[in-house]
PDB file of N, CA and C in Angstrom:
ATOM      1  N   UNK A   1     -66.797  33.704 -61.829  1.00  0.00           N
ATOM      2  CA  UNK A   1     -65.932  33.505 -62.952  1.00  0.00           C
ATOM      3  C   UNK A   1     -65.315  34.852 -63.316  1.00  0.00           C
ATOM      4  N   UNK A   2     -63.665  35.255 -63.314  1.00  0.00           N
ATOM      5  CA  UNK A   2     -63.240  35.741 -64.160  1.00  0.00           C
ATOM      6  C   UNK A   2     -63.130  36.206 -65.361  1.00  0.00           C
ATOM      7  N   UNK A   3     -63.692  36.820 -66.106  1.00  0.00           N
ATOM      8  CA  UNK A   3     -63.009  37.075 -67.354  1.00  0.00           C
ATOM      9  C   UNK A   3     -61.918  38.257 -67.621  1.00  0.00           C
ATOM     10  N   UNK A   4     -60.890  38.073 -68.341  1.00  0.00           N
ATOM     11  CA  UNK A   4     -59.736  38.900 -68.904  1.00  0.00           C
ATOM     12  C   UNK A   4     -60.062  38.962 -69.898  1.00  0.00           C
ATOM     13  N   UNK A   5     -59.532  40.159 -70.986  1.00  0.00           N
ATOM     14  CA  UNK A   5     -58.931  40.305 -72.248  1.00  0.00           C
ATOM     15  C   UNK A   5     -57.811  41.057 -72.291  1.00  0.00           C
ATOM     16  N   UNK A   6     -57.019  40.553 -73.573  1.00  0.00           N
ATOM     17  CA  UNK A   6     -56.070  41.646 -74.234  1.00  0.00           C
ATOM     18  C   UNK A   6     -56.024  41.961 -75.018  1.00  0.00           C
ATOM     19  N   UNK A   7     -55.426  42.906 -75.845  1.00  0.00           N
ATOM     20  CA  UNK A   7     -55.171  43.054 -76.974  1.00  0.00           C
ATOM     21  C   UNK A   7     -53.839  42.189 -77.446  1.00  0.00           C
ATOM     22  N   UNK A   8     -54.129  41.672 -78.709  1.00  0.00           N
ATOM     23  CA  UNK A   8     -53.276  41.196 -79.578  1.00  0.00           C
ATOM     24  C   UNK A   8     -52.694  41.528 -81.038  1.00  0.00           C
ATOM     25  N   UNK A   9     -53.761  42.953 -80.824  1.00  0.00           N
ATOM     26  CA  UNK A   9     -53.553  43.364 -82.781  1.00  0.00           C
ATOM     27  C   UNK A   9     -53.369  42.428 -83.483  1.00  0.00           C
ATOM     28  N   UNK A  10     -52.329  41.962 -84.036  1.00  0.00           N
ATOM     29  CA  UNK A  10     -52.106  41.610 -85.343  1.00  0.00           C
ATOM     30  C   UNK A  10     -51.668  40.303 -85.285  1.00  0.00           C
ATOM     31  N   UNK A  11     -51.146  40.002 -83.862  1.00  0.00           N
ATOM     32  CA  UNK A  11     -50.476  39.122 -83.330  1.00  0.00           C
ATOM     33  C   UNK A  11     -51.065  37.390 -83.417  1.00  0.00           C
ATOM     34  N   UNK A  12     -51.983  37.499 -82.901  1.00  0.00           N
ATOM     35  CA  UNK A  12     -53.427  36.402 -83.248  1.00  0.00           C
ATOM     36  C   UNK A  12     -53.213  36.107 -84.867  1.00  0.00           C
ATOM     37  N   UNK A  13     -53.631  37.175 -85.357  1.00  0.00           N
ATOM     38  CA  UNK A  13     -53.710  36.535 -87.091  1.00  0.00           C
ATOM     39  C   UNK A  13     -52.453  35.717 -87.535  1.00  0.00           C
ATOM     40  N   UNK A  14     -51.316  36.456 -87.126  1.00  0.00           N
ATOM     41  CA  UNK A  14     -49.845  35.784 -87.501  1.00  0.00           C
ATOM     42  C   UNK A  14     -49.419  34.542 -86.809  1.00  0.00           C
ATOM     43  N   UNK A  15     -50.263  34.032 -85.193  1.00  0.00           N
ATOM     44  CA  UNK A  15     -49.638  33.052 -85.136  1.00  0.00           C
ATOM     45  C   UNK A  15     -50.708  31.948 -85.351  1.00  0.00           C
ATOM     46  N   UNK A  16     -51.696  32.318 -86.103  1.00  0.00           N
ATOM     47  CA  UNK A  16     -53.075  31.682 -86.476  1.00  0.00           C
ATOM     48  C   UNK A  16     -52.314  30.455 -88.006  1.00  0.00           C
ATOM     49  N   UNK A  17     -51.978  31.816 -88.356  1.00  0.00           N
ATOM     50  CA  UNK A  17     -51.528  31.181 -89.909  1.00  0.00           C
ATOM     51  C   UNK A  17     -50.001  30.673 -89.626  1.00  0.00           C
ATOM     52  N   UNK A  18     -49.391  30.557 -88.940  1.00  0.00           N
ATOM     53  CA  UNK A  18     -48.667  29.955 -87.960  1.00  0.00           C
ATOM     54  C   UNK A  18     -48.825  28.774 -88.048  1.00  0.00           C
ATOM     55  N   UNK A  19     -49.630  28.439 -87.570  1.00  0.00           N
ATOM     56  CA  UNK A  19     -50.272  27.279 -87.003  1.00  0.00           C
ATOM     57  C   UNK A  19     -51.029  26.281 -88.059  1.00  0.00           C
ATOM     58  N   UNK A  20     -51.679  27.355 -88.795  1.00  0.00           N
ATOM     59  CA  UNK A  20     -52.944  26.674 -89.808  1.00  0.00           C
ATOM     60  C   UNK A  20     -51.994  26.172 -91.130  1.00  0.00           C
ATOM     61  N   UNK A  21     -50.751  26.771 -91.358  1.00  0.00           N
ATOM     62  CA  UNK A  21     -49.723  26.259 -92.447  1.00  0.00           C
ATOM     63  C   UNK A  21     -48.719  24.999 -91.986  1.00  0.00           C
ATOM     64  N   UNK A  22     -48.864  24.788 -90.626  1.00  0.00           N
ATOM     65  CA  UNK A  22     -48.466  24.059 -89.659  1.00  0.00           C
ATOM     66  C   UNK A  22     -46.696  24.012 -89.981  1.00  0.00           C
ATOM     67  N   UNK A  23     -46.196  25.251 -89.546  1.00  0.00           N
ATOM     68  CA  UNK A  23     -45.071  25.737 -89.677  1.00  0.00           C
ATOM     69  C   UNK A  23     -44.448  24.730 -88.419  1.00  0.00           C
ATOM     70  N   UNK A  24     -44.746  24.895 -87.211  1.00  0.00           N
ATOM     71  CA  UNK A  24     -44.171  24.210 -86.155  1.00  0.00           C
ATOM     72  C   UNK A  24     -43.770  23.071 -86.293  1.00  0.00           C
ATOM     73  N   UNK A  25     -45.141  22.388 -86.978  1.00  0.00           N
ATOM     74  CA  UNK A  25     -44.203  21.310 -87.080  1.00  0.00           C
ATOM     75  C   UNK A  25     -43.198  20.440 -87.656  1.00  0.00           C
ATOM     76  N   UNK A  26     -42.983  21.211 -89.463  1.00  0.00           N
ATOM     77  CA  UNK A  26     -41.781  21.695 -89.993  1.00  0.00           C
ATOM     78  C   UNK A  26     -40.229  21.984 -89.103  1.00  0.00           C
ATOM     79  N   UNK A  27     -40.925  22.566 -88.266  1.00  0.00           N
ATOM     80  CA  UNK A  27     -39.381  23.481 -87.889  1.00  0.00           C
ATOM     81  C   UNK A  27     -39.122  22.341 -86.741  1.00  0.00           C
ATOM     82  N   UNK A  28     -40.294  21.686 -85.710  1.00  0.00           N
ATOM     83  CA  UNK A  28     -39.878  20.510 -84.755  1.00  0.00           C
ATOM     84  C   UNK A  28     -39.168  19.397 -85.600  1.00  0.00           C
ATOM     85  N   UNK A  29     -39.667  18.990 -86.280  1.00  0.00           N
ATOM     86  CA  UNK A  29     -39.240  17.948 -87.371  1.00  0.00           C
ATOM     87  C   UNK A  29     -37.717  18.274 -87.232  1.00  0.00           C
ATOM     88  N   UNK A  30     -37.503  19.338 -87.962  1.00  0.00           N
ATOM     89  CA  UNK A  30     -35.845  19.904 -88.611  1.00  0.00           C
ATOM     90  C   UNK A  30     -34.786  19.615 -87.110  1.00  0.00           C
ATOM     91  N   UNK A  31     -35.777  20.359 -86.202  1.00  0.00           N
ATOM     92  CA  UNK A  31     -34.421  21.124 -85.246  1.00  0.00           C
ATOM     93  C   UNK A  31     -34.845  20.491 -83.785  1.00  0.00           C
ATOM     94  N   UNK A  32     -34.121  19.536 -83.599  1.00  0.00           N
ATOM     95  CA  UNK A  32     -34.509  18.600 -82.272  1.00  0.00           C
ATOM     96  C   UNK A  32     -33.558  19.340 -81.096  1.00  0.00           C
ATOM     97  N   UNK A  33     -34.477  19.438 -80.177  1.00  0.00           N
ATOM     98  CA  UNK A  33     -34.154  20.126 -78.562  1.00  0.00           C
ATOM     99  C   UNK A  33     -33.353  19.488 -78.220  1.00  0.00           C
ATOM    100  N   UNK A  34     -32.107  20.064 -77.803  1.00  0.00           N
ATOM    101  CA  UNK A  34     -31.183  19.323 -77.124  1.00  0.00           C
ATOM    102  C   UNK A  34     -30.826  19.640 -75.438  1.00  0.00           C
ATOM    103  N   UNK A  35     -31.558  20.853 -75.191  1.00  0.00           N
ATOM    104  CA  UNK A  35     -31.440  21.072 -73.834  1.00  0.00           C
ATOM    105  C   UNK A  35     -32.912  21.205 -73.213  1.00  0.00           C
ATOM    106  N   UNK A  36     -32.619  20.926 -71.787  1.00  0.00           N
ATOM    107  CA  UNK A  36     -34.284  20.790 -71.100  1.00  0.00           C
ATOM    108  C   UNK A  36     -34.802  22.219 -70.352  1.00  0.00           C
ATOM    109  N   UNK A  37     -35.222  22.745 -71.543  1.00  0.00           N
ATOM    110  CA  UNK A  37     -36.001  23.774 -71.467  1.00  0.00           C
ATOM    111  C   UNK A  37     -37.605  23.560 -72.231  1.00  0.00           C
ATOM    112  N   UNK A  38     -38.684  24.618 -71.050  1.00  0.00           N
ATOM    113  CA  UNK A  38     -40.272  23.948 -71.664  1.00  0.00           C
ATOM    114  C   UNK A  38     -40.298  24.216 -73.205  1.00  0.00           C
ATOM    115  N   UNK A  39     -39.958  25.549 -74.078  1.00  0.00           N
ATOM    116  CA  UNK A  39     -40.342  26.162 -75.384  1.00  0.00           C
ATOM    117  C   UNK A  39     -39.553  25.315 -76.378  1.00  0.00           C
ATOM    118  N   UNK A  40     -40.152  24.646 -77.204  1.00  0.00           N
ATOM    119  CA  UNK A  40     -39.419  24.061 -78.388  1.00  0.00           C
ATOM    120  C   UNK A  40     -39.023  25.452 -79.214  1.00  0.00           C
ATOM    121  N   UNK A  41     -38.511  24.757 -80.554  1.00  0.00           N
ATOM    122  CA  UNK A  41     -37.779  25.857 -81.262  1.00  0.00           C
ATOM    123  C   UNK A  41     -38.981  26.204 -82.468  1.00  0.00           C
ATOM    124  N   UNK A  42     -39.767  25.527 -82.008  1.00  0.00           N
ATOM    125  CA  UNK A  42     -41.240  26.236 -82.812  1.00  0.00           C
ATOM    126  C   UNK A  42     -41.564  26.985 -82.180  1.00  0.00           C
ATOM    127  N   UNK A  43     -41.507  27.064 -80.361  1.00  0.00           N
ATOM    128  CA  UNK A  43     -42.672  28.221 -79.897  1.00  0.00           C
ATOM    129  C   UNK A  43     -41.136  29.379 -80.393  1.00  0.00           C
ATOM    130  N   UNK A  44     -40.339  29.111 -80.355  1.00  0.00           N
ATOM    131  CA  UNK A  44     -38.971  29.973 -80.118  1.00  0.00           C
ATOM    132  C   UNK A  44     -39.278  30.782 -80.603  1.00  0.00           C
ATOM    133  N   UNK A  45     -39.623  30.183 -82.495  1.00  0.00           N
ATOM    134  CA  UNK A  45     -39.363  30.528 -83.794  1.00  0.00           C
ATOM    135  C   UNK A  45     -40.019  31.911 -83.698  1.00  0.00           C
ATOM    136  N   UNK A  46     -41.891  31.367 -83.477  1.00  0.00           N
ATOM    137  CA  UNK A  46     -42.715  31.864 -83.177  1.00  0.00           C
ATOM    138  C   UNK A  46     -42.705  33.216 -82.744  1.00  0.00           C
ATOM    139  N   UNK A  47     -42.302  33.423 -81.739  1.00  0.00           N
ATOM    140  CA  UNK A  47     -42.286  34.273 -80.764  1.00  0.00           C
ATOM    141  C   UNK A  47     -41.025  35.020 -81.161  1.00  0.00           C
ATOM    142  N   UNK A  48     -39.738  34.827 -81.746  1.00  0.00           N
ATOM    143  CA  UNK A  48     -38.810  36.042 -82.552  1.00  0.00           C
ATOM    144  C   UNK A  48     -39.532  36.574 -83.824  1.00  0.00           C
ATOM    145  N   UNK A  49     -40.503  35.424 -84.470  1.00  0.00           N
ATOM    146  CA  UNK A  49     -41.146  36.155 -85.625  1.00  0.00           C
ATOM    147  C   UNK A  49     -42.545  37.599 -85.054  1.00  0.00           C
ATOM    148  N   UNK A  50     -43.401  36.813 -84.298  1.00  0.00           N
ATOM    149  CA  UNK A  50     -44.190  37.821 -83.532  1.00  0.00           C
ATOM    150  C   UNK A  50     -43.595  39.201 -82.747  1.00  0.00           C
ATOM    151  N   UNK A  51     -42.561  39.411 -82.209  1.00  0.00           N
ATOM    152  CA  UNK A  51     -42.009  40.516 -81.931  1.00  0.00           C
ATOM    153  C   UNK A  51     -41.495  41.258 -83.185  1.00  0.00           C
ATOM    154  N   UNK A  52     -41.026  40.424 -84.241  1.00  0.00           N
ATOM    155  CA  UNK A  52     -40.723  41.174 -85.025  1.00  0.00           C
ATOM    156  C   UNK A  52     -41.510  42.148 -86.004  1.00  0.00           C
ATOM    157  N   UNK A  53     -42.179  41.316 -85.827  1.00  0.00           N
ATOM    158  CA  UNK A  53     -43.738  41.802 -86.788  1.00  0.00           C
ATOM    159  C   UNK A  53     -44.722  42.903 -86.281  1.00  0.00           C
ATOM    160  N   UNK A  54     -44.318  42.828 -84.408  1.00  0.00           N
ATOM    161  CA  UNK A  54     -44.746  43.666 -83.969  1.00  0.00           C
ATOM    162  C   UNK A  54     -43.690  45.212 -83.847  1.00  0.00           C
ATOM    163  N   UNK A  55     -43.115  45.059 -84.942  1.00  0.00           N
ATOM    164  CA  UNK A  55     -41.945  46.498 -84.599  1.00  0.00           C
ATOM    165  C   UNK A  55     -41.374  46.919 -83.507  1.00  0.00           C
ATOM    166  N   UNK A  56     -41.460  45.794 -82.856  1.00  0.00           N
ATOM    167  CA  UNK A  56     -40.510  45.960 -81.290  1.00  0.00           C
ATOM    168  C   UNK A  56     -39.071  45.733 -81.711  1.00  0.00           C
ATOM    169  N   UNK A  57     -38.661  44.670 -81.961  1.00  0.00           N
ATOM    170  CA  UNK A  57     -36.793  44.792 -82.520  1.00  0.00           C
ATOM    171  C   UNK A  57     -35.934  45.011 -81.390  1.00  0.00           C
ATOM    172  N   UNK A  58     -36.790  43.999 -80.128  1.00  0.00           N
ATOM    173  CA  UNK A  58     -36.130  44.448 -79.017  1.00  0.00           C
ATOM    174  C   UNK A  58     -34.592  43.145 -78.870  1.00  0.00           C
ATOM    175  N   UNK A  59     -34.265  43.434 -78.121  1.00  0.00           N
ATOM    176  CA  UNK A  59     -32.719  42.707 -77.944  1.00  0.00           C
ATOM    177  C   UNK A  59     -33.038  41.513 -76.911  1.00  0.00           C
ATOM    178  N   UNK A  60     -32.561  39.852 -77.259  1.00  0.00           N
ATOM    179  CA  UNK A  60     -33.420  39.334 -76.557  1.00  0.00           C
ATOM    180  C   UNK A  60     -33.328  38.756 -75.279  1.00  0.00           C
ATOM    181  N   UNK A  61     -32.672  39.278 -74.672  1.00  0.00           N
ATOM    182  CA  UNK A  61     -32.889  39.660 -72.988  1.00  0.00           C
ATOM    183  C   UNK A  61     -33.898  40.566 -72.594  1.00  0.00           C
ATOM    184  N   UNK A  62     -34.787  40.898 -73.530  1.00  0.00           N
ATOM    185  CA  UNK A  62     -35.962  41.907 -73.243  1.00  0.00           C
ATOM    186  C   UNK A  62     -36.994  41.344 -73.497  1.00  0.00           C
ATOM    187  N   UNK A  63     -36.980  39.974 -74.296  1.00  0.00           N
ATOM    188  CA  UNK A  63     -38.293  39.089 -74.621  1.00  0.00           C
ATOM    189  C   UNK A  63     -39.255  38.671 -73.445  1.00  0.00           C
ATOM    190  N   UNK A  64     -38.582  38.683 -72.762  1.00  0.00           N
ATOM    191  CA  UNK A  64     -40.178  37.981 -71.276  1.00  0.00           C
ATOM    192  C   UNK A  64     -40.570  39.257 -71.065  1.00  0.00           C
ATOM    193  N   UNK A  65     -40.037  40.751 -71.123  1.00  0.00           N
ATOM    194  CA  UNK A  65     -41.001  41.899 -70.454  1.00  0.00           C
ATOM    195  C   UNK A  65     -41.565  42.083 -71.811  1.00  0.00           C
ATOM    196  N   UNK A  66     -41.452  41.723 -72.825  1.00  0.00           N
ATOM    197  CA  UNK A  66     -42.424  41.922 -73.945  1.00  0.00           C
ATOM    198  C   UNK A  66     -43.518  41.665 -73.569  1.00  0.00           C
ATOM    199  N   UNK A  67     -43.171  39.849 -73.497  1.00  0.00           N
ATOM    200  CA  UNK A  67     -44.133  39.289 -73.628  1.00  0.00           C
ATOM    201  C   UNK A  67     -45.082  39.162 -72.469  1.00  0.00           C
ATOM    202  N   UNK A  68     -44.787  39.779 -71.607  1.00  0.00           N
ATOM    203  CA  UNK A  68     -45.780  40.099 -69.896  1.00  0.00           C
ATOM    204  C   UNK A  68     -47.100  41.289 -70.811  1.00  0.00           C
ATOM    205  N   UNK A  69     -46.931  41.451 -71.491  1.00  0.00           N
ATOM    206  CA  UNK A  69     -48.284  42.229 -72.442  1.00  0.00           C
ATOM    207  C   UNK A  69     -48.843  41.744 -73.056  1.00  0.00           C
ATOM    208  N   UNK A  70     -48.688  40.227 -73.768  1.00  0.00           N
ATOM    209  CA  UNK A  70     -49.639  39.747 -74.127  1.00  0.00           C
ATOM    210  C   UNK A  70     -49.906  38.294 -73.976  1.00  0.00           C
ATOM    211  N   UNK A  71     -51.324  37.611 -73.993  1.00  0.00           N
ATOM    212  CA  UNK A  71     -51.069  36.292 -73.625  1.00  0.00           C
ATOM    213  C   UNK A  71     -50.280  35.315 -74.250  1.00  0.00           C
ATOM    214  N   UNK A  72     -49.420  34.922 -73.811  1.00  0.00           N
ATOM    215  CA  UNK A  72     -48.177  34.017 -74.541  1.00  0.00           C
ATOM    216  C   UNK A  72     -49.244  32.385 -74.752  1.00  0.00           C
ATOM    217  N   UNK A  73     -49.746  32.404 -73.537  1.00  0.00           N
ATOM    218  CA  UNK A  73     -50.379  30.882 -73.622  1.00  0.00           C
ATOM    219  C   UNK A  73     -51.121  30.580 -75.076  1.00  0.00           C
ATOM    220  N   UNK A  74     -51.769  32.092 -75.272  1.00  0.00           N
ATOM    221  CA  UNK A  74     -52.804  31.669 -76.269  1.00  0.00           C
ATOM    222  C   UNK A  74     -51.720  31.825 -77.802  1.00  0.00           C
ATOM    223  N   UNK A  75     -50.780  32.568 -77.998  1.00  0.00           N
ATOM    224  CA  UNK A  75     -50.280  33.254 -79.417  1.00  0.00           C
ATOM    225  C   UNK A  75     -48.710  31.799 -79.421  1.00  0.00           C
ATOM    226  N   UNK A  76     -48.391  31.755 -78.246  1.00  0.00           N
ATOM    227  CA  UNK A  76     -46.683  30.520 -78.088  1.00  0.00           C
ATOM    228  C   UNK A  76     -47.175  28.935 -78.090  1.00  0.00           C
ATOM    229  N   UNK A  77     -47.876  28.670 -76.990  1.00  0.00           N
ATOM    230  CA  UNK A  77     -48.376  27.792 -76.638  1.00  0.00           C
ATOM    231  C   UNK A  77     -48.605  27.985 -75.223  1.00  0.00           C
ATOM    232  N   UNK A  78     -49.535  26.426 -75.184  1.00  0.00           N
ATOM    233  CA  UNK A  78     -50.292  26.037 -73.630  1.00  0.00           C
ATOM    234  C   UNK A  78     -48.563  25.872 -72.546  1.00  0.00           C
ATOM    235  N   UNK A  79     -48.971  26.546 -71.441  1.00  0.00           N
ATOM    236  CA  UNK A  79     -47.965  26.284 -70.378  1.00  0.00           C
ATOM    237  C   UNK A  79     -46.389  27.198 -70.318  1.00  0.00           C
ATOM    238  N   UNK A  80     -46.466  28.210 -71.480  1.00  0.00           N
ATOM    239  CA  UNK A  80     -45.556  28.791 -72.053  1.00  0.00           C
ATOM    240  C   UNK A  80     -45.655  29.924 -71.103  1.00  0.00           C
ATOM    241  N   UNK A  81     -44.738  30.465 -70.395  1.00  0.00           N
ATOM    242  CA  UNK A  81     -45.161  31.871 -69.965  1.00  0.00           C
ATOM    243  C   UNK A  81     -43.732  32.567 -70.001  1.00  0.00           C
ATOM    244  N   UNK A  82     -44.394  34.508 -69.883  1.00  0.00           N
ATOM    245  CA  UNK A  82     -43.056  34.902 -70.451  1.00  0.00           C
ATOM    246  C   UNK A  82     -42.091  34.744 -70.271  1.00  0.00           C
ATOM    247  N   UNK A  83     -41.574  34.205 -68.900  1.00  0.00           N
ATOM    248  CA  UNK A  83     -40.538  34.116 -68.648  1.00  0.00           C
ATOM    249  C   UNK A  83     -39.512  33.054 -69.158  1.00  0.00           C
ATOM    250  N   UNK A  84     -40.333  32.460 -69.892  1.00  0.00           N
ATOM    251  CA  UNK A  84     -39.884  31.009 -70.730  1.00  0.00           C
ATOM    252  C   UNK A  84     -39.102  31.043 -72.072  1.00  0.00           C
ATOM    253  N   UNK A  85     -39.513  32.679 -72.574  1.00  0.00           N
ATOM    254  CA  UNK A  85     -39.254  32.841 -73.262  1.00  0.00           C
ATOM    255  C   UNK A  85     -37.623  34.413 -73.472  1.00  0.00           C
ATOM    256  N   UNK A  86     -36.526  33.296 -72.665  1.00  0.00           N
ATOM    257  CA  UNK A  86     -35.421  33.992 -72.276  1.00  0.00           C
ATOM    258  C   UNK A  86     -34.471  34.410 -73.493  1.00  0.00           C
ATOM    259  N   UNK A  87     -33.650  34.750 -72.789  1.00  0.00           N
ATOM    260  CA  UNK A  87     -32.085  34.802 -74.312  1.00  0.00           C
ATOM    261  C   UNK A  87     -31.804  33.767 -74.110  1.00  0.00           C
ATOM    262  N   UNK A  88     -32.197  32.584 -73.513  1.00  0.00           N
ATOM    263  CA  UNK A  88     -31.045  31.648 -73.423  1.00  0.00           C
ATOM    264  C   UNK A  88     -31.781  30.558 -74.284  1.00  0.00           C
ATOM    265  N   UNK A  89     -33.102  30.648 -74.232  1.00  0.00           N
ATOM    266  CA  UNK A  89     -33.988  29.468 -75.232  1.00  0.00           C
ATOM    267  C   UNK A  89     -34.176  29.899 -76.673  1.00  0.00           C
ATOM    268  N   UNK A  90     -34.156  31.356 -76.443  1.00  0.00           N
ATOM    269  CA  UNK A  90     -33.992  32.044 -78.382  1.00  0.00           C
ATOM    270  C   UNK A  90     -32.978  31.941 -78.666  1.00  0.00           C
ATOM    271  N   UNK A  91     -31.698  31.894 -78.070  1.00  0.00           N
ATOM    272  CA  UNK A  91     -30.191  31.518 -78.752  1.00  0.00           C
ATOM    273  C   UNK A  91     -29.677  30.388 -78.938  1.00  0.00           C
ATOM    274  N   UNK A  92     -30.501  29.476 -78.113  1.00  0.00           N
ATOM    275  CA  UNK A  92     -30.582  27.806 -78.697  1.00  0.00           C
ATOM    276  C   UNK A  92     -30.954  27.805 -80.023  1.00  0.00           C
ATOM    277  N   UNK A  93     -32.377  28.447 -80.286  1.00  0.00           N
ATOM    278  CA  UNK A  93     -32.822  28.109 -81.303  1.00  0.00           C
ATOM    279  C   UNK A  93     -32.048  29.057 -82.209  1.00  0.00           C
ATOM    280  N   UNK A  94     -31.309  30.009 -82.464  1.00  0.00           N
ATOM    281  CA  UNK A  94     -30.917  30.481 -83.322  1.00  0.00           C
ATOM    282  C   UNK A  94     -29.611  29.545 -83.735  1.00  0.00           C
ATOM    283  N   UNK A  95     -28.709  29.353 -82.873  1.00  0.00           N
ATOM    284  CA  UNK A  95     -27.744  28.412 -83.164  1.00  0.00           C
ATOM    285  C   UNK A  95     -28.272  27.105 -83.460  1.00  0.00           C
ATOM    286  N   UNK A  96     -29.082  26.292 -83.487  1.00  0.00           N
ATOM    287  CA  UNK A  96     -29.785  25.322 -83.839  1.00  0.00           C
ATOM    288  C   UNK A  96     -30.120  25.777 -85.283  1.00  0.00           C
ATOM    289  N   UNK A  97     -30.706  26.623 -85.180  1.00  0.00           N
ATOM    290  CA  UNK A  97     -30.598  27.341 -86.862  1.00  0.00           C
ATOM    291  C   UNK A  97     -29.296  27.787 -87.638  1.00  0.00           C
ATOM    292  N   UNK A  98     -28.465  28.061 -86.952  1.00  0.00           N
ATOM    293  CA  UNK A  98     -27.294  28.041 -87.920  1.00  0.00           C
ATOM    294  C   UNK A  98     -26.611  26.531 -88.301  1.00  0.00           C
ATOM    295  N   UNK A  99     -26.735  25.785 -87.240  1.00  0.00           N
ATOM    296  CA  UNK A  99     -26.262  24.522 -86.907  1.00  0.00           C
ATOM    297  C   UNK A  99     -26.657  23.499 -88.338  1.00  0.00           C
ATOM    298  N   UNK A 100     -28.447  23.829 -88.898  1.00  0.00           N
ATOM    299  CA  UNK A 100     -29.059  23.508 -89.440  1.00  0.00           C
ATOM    300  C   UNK A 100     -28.512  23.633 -91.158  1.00  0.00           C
ATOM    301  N   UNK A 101     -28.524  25.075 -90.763  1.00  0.00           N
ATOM    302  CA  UNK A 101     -28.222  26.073 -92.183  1.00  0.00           C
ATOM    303  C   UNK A 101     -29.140  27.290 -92.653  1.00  0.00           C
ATOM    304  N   UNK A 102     -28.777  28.193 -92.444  1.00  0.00           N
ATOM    305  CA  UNK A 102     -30.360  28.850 -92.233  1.00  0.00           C
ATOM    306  C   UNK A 102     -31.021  28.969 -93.809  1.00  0.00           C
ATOM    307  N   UNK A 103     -30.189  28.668 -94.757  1.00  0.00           N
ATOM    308  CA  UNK A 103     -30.810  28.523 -96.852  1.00  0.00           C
ATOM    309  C   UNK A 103     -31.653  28.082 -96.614  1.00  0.00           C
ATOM    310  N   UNK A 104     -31.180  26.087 -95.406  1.00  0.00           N
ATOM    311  CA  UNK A 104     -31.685  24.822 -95.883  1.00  0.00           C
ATOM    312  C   UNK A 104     -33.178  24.780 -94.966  1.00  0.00           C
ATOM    313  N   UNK A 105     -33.038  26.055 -94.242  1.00  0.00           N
ATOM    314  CA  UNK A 105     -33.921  25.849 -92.660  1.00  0.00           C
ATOM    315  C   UNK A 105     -35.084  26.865 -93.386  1.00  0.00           C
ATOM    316  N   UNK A 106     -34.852  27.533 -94.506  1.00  0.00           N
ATOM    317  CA  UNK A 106     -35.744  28.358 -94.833  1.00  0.00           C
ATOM    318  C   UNK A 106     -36.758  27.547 -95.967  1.00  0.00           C
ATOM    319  N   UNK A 107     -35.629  26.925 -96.763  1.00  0.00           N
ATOM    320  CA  UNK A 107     -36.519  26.333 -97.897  1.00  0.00           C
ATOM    321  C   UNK A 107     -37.062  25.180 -97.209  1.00  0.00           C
ATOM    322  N   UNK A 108     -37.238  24.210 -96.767  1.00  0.00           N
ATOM    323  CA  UNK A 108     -37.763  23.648 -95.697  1.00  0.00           C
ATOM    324  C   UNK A 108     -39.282  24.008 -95.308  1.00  0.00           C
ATOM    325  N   UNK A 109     -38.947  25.151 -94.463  1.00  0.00           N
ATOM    326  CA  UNK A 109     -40.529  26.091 -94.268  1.00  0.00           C
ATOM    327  C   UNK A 109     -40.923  26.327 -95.870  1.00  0.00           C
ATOM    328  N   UNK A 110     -40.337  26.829 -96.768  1.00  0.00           N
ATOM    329  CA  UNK A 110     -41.154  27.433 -97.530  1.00  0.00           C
ATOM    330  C   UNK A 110     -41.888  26.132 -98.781  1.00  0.00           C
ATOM    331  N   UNK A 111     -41.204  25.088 -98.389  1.00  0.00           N
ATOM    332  CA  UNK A 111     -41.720  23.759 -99.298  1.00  0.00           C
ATOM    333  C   UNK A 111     -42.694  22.896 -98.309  1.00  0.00           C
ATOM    334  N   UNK A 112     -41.936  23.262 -97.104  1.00  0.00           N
ATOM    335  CA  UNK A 112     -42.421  22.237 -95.878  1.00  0.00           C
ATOM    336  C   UNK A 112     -42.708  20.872 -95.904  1.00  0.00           C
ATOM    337  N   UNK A 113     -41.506  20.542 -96.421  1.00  0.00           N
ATOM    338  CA  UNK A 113     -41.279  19.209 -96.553  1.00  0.00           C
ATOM    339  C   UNK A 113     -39.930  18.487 -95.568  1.00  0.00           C
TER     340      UNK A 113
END
């Protein structure tokens, strides 16, 4: 048997409470996938909020070599890997978010209703 670890700093806690406020499924609810790509616009969300938090502020054609540092499976979701996580599936979801409204897309999360 294998074992790995990584580090996740801070990363774990944020997509813990992520999860445990059940943000995803708020934001699946709101913003339905319209193209066939694996990452919904929850892992999307996810994963622009986690870089951000991690003071990277990288540009996002740089998101899969981010994320080759830490386990995506465990912090995005099951089956998610970095490379999944392109400019072309974060700019869905951002335009899906404008599409939305981003006021109406915020109060939403923050009522989560």
């Amino acid at each position: 048997m294998k074992i790995t670890s990584a580090q996740i700093d801070h990363l774990g806690l944020v997509a813990g409470i992520f999860y445990r406020l059940g943000i995803g499924e708020v934001i699946d609810t709101r913003l339905r996938k319209s193209r066939h790509h694996k990452v919904p616009h929850s892992g999307a969300t996810k994963a622009m909020i986690l870089n951000g938090l991690g003071l990277m502020g990288q540009r996002l054609y740089l998101y899969p070599e981010y994320y080759e540092k830490v386990p995506v499976s465990k912090l995005i979701g099951c089956d998610i890997q970095p490379s999944d996580l392109n400019d072309d599936v974060l700019g869905a979801t951002l335009d899906a978010i404008y599409h939305y409204g981003p006021q109406s897309y915020l109060t939403r999360l923050f009522w989560r209703s």
